[in-house]
N, C-alpha and C. Protein backbone atom coordinates (compact mmCIF):
# COMPACT_ATOMS: atom_id res chain seq x y z
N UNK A 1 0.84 -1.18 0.00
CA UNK A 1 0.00 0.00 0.00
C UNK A 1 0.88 1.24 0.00
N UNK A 2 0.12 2.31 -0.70
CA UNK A 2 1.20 3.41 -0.94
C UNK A 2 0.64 4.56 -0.15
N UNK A 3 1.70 5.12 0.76
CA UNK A 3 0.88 6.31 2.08
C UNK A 3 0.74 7.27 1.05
N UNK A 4 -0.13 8.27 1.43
CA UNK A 4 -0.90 9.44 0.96
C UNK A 4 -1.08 10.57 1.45
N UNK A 5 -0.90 11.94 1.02
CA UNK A 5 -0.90 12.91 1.76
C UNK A 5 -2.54 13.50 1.60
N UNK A 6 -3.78 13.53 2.62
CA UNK A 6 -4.99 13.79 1.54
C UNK A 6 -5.06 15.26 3.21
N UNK A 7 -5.95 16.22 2.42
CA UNK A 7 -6.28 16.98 3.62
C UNK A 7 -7.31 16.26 4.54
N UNK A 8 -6.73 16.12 6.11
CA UNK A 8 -7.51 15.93 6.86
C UNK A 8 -9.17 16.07 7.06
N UNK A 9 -9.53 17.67 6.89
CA UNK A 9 -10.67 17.83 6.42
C UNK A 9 -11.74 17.43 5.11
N UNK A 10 -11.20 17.13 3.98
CA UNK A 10 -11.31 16.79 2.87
C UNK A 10 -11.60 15.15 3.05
N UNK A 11 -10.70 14.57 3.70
CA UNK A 11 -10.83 12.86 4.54
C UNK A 11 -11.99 12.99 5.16
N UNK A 12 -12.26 13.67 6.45
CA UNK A 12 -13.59 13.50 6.96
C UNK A 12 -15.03 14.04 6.25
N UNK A 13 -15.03 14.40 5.41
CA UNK A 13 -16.00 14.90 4.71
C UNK A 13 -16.40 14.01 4.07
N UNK A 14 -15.28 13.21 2.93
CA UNK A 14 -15.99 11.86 2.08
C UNK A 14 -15.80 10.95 3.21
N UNK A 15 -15.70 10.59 4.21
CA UNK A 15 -15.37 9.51 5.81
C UNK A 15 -17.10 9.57 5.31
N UNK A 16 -17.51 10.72 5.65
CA UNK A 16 -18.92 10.61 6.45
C UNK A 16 -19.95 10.29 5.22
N UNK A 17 -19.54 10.69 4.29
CA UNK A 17 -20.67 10.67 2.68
C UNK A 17 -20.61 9.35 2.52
N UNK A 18 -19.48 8.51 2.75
CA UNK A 18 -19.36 7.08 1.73
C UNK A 18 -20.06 6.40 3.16
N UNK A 19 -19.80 6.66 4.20
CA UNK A 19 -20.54 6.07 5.27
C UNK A 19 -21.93 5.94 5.00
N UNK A 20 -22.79 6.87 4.75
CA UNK A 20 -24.03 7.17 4.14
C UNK A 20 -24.31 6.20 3.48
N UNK A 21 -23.22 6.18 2.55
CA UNK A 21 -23.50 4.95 1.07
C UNK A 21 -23.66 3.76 1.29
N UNK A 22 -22.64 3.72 2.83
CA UNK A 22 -22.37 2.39 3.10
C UNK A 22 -20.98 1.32 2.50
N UNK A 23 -20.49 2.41 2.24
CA UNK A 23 -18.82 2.12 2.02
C UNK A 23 -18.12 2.64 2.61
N UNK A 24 -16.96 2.13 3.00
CA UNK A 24 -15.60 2.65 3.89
C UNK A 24 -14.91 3.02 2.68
N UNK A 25 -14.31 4.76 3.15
CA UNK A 25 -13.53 5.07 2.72
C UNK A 25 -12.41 4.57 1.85
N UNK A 26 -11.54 3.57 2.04
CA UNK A 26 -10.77 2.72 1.40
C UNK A 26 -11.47 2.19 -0.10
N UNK A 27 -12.64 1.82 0.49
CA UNK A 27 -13.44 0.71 -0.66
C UNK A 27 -13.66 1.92 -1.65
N UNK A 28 -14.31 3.53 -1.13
CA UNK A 28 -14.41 4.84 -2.37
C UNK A 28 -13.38 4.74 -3.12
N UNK A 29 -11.91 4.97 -2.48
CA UNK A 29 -11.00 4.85 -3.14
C UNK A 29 -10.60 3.82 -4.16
N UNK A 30 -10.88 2.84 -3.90
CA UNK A 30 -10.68 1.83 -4.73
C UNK A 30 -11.67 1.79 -5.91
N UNK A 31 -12.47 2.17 -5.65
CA UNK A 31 -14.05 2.49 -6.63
C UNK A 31 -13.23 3.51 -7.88
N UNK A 32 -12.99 4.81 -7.59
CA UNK A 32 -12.24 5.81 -8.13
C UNK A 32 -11.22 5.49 -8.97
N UNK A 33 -10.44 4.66 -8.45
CA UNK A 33 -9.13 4.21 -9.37
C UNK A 33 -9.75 3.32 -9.80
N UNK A 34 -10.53 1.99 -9.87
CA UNK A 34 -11.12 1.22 -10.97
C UNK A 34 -11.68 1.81 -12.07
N UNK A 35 -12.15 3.08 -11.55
CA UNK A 35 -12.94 3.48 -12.75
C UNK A 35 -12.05 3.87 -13.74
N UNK A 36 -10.95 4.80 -13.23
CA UNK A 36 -9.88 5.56 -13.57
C UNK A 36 -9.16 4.93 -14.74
N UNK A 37 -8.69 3.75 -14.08
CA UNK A 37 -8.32 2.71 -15.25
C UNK A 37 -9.33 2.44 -16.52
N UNK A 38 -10.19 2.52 -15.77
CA UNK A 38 -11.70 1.87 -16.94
C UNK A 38 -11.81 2.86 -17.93
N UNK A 39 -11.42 4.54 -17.48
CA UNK A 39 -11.79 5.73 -18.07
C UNK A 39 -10.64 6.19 -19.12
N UNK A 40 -9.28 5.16 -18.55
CA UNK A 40 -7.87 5.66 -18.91
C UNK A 40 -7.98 7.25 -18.89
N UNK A 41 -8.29 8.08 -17.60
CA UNK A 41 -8.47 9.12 -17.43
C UNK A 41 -9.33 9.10 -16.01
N UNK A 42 -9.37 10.42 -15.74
CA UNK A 42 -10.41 10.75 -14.74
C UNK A 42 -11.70 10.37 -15.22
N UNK A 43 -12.56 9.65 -14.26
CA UNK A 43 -13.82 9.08 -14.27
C UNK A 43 -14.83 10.25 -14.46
N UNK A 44 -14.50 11.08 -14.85
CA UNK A 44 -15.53 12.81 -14.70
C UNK A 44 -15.12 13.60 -15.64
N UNK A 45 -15.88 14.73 -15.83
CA UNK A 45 -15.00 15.68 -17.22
C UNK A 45 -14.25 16.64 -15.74
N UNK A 46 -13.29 16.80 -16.46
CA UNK A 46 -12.41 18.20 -15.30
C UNK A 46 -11.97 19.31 -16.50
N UNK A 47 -12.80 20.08 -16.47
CA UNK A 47 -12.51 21.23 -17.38
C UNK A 47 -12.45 22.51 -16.67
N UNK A 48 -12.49 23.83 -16.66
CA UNK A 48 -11.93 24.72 -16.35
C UNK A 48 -13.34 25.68 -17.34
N UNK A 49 -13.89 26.79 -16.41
CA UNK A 49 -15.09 27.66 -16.98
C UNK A 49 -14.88 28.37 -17.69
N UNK A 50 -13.79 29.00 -17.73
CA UNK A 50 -13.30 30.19 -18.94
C UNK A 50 -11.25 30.61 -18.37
N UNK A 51 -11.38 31.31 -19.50
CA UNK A 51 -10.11 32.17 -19.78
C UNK A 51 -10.06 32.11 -18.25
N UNK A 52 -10.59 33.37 -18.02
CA UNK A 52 -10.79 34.09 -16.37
C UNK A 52 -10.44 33.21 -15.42
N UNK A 53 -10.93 32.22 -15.06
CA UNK A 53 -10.58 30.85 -14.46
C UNK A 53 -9.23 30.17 -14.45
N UNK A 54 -8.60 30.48 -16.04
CA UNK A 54 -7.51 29.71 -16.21
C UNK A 54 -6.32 30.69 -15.67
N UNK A 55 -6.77 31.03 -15.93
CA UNK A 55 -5.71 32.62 -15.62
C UNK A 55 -5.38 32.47 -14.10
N UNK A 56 -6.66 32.25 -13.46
CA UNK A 56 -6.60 32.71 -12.17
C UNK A 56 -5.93 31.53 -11.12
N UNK A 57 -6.29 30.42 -11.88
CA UNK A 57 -5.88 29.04 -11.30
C UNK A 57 -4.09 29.36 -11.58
N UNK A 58 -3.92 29.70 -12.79
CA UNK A 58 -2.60 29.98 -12.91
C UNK A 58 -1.85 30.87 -12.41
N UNK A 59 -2.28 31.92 -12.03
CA UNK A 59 -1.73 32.64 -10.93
C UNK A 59 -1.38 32.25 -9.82
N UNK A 60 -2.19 31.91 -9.03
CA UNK A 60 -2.41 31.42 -7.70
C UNK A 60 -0.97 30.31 -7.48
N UNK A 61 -1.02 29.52 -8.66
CA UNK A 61 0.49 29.10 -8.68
C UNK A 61 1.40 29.42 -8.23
N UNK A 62 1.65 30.47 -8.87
CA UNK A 62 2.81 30.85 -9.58
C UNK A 62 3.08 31.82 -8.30
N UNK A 63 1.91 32.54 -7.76
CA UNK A 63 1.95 34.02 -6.76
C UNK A 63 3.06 33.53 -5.47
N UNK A 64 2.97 32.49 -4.77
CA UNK A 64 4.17 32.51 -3.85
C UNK A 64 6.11 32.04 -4.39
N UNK A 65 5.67 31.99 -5.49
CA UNK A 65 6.89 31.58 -5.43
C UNK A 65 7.88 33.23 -5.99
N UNK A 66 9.48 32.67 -5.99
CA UNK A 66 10.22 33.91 -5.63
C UNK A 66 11.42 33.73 -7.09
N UNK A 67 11.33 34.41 -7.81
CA UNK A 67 12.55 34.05 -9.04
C UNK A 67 13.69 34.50 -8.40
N UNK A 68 15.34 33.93 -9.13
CA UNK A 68 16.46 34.21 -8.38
C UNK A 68 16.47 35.24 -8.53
N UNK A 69 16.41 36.09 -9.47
CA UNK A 69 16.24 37.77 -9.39
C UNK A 69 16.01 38.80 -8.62
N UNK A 70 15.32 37.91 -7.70
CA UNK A 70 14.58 38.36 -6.30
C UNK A 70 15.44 38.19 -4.92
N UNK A 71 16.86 37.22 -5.20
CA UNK A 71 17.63 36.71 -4.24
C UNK A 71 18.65 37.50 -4.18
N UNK A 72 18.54 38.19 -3.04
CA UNK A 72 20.11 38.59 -2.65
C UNK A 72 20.49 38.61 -1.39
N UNK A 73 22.01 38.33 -1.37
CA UNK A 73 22.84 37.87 -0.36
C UNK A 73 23.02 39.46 0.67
């Protein structure tokens, strides 16, 4: 088994939904990547709403980080 970094909060949120369903967490996961394979892709469309969106997702990137230009001794 391969450890995973998932947000804590993000964990208890589908914890409690797949509970609902009547699946343990583990078993969602495993659901997800079967499909994944099945989809040779994400099991869902993942697209992006506009320009505006892309832009902004791409910023958000990019905004903490520091070019060497920026480094001095």
């Amino acid at each position: 088994m391969k450890a995973t970094k998932i947000d804590p909060q993000l964990l208890e949120k589908a914890t409690i939904i797949f509970a609902e369903l009547g699946l343990p967490i583990e078993q969602a996961i495993n659901v997800f990547l079967a499909k994944s394979v099945q989809a040779k892709g994400f099991p869902f469309s993942v697209a992006l709403e506009n320009e505006a969106e892309a832009q902004g997702a791409l910023h958000s990137q990019t905004q903490n980080k520091i070019s060497n230009a920026e480094i001095t001794e």
